[in-house]
C-alpha atoms as a PDB file:
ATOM      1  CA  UNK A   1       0.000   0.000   0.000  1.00  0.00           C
ATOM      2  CA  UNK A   2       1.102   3.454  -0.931  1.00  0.00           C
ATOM      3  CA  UNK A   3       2.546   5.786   2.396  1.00  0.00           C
ATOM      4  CA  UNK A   4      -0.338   8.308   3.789  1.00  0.00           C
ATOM      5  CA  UNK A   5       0.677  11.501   4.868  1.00  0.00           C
ATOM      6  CA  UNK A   6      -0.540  13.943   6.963  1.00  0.00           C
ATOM      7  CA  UNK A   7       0.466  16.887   9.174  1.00  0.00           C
ATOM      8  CA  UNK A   8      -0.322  19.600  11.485  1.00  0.00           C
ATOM      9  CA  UNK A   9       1.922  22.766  12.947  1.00  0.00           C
ATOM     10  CA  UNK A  10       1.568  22.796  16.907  1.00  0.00           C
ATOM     11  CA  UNK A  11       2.600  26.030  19.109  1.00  0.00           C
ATOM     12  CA  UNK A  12       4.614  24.192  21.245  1.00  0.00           C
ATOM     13  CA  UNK A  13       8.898  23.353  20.743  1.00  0.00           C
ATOM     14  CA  UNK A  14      10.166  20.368  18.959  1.00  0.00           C
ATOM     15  CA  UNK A  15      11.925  19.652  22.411  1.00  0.00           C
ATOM     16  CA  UNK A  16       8.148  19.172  24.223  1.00  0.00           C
ATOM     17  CA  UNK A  17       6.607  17.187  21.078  1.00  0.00           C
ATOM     18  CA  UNK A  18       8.905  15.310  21.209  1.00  0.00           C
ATOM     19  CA  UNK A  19       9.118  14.243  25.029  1.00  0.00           C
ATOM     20  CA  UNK A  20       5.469  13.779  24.957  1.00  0.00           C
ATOM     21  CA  UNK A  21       5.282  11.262  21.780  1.00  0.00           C
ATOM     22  CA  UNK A  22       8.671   9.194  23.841  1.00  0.00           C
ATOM     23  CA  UNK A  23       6.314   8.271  26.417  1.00  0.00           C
ATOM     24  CA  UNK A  24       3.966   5.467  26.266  1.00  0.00           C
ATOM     25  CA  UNK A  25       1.374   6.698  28.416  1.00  0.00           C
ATOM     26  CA  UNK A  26       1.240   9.912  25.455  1.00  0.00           C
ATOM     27  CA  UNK A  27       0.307   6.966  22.840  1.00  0.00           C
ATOM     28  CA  UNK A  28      -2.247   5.420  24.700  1.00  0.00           C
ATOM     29  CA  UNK A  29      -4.395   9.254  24.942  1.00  0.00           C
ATOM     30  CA  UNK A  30      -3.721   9.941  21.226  1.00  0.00           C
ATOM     31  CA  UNK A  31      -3.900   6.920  19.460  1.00  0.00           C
ATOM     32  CA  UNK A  32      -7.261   6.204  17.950  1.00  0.00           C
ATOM     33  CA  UNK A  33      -9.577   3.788  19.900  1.00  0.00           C
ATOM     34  CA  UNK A  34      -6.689   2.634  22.019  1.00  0.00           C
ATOM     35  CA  UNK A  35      -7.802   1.639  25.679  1.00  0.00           C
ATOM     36  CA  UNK A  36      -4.720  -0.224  26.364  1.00  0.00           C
ATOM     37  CA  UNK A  37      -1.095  -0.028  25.975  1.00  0.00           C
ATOM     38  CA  UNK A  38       1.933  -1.660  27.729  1.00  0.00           C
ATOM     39  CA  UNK A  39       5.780  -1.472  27.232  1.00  0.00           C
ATOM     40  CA  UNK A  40       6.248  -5.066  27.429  1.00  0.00           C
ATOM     41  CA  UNK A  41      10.433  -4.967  26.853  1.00  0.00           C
ATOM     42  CA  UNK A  42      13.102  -4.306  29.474  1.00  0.00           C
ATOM     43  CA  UNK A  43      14.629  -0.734  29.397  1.00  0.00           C
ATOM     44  CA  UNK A  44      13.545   2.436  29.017  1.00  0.00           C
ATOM     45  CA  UNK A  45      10.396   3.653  26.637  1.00  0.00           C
ATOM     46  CA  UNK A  46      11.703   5.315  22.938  1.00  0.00           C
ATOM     47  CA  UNK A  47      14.339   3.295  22.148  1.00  0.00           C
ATOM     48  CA  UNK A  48      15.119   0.913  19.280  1.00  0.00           C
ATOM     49  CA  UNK A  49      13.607  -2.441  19.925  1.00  0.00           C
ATOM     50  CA  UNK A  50      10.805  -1.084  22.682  1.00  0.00           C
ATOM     51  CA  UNK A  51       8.268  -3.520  22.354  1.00  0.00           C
ATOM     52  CA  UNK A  52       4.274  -2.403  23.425  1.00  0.00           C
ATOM     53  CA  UNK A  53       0.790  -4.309  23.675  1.00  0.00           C
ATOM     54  CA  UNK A  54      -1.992  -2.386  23.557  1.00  0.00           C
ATOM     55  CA  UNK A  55      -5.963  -2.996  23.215  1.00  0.00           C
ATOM     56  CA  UNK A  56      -8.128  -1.472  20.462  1.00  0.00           C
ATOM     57  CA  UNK A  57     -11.920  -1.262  20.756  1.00  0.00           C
ATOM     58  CA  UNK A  58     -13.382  -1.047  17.141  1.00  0.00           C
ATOM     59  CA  UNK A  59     -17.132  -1.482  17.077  1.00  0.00           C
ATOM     60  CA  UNK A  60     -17.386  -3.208  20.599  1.00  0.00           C
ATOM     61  CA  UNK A  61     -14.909  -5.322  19.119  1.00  0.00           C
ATOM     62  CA  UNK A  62     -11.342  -5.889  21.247  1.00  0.00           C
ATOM     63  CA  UNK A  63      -8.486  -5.702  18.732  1.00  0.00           C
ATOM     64  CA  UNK A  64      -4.728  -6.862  20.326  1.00  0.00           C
ATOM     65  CA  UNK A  65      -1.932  -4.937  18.408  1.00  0.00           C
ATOM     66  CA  UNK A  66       1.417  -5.260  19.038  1.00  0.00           C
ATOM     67  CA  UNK A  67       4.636  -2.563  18.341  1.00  0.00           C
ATOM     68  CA  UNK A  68       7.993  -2.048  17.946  1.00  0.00           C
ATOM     69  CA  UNK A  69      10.028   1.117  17.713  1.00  0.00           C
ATOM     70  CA  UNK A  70      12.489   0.923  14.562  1.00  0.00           C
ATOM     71  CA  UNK A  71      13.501   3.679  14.494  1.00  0.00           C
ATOM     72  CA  UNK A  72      14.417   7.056  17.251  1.00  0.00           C
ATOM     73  CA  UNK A  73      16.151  10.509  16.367  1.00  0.00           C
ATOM     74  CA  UNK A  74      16.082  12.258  19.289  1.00  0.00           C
ATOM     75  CA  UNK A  75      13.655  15.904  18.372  1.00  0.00           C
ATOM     76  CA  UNK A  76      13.544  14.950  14.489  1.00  0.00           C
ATOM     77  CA  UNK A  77      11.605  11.231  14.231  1.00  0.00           C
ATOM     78  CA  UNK A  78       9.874   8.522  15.822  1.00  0.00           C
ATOM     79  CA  UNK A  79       8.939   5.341  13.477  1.00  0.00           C
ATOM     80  CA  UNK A  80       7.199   2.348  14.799  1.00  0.00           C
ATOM     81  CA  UNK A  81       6.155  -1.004  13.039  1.00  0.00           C
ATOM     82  CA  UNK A  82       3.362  -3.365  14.294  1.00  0.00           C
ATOM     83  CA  UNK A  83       0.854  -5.770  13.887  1.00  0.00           C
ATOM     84  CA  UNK A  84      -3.209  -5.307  14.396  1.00  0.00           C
ATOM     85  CA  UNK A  85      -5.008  -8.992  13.630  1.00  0.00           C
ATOM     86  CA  UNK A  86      -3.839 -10.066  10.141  1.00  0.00           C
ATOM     87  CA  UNK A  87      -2.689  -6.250   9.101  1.00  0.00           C
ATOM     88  CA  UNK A  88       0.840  -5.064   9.467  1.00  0.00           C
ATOM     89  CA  UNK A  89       1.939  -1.445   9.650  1.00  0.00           C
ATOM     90  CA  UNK A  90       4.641   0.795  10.110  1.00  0.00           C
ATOM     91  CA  UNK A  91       4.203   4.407  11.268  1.00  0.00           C
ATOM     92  CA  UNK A  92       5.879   7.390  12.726  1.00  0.00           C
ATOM     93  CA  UNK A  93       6.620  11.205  13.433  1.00  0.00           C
ATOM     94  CA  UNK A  94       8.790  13.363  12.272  1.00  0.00           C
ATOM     95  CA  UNK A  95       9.411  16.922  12.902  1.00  0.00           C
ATOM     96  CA  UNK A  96      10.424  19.962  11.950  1.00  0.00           C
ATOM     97  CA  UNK A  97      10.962  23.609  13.284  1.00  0.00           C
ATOM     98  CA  UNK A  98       8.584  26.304  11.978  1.00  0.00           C
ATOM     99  CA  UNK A  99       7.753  29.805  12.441  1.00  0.00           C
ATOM    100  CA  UNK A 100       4.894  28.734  14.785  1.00  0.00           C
ATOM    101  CA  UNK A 101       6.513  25.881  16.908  1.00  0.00           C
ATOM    102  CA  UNK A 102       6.570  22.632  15.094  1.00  0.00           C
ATOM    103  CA  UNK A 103       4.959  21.091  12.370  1.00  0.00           C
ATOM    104  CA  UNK A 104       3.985  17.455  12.675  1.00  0.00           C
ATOM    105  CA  UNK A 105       4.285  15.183  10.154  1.00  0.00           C
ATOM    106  CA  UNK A 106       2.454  11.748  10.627  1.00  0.00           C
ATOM    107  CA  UNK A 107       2.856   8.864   8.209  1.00  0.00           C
ATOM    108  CA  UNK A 108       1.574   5.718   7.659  1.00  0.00           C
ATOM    109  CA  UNK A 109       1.788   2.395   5.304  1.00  0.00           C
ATOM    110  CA  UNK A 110      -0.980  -0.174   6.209  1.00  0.00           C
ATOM    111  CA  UNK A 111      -0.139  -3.950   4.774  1.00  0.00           C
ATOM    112  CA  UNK A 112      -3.246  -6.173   4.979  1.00  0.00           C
ATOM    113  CA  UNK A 113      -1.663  -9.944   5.143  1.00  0.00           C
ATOM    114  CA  UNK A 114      -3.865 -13.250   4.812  1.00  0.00           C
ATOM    115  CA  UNK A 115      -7.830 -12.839   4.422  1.00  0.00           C
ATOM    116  CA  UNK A 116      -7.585  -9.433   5.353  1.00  0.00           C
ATOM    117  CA  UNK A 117      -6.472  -8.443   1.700  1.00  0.00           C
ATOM    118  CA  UNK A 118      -9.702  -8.514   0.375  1.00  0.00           C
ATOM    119  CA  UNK A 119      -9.684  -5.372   1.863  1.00  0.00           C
ATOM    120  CA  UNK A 120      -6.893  -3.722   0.257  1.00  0.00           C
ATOM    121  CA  UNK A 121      -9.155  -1.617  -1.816  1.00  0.00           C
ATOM    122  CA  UNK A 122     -10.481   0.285   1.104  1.00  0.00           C
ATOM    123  CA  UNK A 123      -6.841   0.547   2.879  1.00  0.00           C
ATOM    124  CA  UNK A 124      -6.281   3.693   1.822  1.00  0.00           C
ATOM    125  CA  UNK A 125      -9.587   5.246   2.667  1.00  0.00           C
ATOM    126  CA  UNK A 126      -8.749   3.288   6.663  1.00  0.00           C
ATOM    127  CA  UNK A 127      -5.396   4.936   6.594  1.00  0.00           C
ATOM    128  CA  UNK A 128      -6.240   8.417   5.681  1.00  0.00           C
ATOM    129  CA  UNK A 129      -9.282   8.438   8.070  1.00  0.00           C
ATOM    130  CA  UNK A 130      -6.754   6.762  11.135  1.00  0.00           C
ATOM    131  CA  UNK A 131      -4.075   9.697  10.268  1.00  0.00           C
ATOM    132  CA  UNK A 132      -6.640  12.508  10.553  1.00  0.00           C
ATOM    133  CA  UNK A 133      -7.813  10.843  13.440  1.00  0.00           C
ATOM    134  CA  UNK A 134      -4.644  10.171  15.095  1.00  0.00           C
ATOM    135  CA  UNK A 135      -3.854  13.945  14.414  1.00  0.00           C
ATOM    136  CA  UNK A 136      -6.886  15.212  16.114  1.00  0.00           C
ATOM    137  CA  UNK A 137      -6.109  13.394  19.231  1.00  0.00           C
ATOM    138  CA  UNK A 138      -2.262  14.480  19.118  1.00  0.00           C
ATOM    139  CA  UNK A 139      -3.298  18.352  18.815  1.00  0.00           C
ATOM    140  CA  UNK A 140      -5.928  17.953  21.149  1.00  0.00           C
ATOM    141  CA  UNK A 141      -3.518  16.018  24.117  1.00  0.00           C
ATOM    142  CA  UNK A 142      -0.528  18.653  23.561  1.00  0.00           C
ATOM    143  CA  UNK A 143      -2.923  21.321  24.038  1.00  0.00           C
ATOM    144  CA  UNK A 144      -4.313  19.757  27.122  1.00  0.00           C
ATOM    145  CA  UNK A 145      -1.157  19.203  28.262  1.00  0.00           C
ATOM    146  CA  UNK A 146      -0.005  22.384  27.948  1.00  0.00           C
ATOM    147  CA  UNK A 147      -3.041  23.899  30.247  1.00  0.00           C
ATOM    148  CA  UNK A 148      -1.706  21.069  32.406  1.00  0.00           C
ATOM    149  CA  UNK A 149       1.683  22.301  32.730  1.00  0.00           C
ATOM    150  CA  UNK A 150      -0.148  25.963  33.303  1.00  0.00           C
ATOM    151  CA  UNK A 151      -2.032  25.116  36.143  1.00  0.00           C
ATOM    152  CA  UNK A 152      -5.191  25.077  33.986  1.00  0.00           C
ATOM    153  CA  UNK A 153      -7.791  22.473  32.868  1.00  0.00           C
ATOM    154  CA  UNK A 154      -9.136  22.517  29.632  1.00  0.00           C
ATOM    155  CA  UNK A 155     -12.765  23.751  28.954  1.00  0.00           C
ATOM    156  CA  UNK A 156     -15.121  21.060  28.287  1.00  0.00           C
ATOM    157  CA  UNK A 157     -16.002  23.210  24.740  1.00  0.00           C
END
């Protein structure tokens, strides 16, 4: 399947993006329909070879999906690769100083394995809607965050 793309510019520094996506907790508020996820490897989180197991609810419907970080730059990239069922992924960050704090670049390559290719025609409509959605949540946890580290709780707007 072809790479999706998608990003956003948040008004916060590379340096705090970047600590909040290298820690798991972060992943489990921002990733879409996640109500789980574990480190499950020795060591510290946001290095190569982390392993996680999370818990996806789709529909009612409990998902397991597994990760593994590939790939860490410290402030520039974070790239993960995974399994969900019988579809394999690989994802990640990466970003960049702007004007306005950082821009945030999300990408994504979804590979349906098995019976779950019959659905390859509609993988690219799944991946564009999880990116946008994954996006949302990202924007809307540093923001809440931020308020956090204010003293302030976000309006229930």
């Amino acid at each position: 399947m072809a790479r999706i793309e998608s990003s956003f510019r948040a008004p916060h520094s590379i340096d705090e993006v970047f600590s909040f996506l290298n820690r798991c907790e972060s992943h489990r508020k921002f990733i879409p329909r996640m109500i789980e996820l574990h480190q499950i490897s020795p060591g510290i989180f946001g290095q190569v070879g982390t392993r996680l197991s999370g818990m996806l609810r789709y529909f009612g419907i409990r998902i397991p999906v597994q990760y593994e970080i590939i790939e860490v730059e410290a402030n520039r990239q974070l790239a993960m690769q995974g399994q969900m069922g019988p579809v394999f992924f690989k994802d990640g960050y990466i970003l960049k100083k702007s004007e306005q704090g950082t821009e945030i670049q999300f990408w994504l390559e979804l590979m349906p394995a098995g019976w779950a290719k019959i659905f390859s025609p509609f993988m690219s409509l799944i991946g564009k809607v999880h990116a946008w959605e994954t996006l949302r949540n990202l924007r809307r946890e540093l923001a809440a965050e931020e308020l956090a580290s204010l003293g302030r709780a976000p309006s229930s707007q």
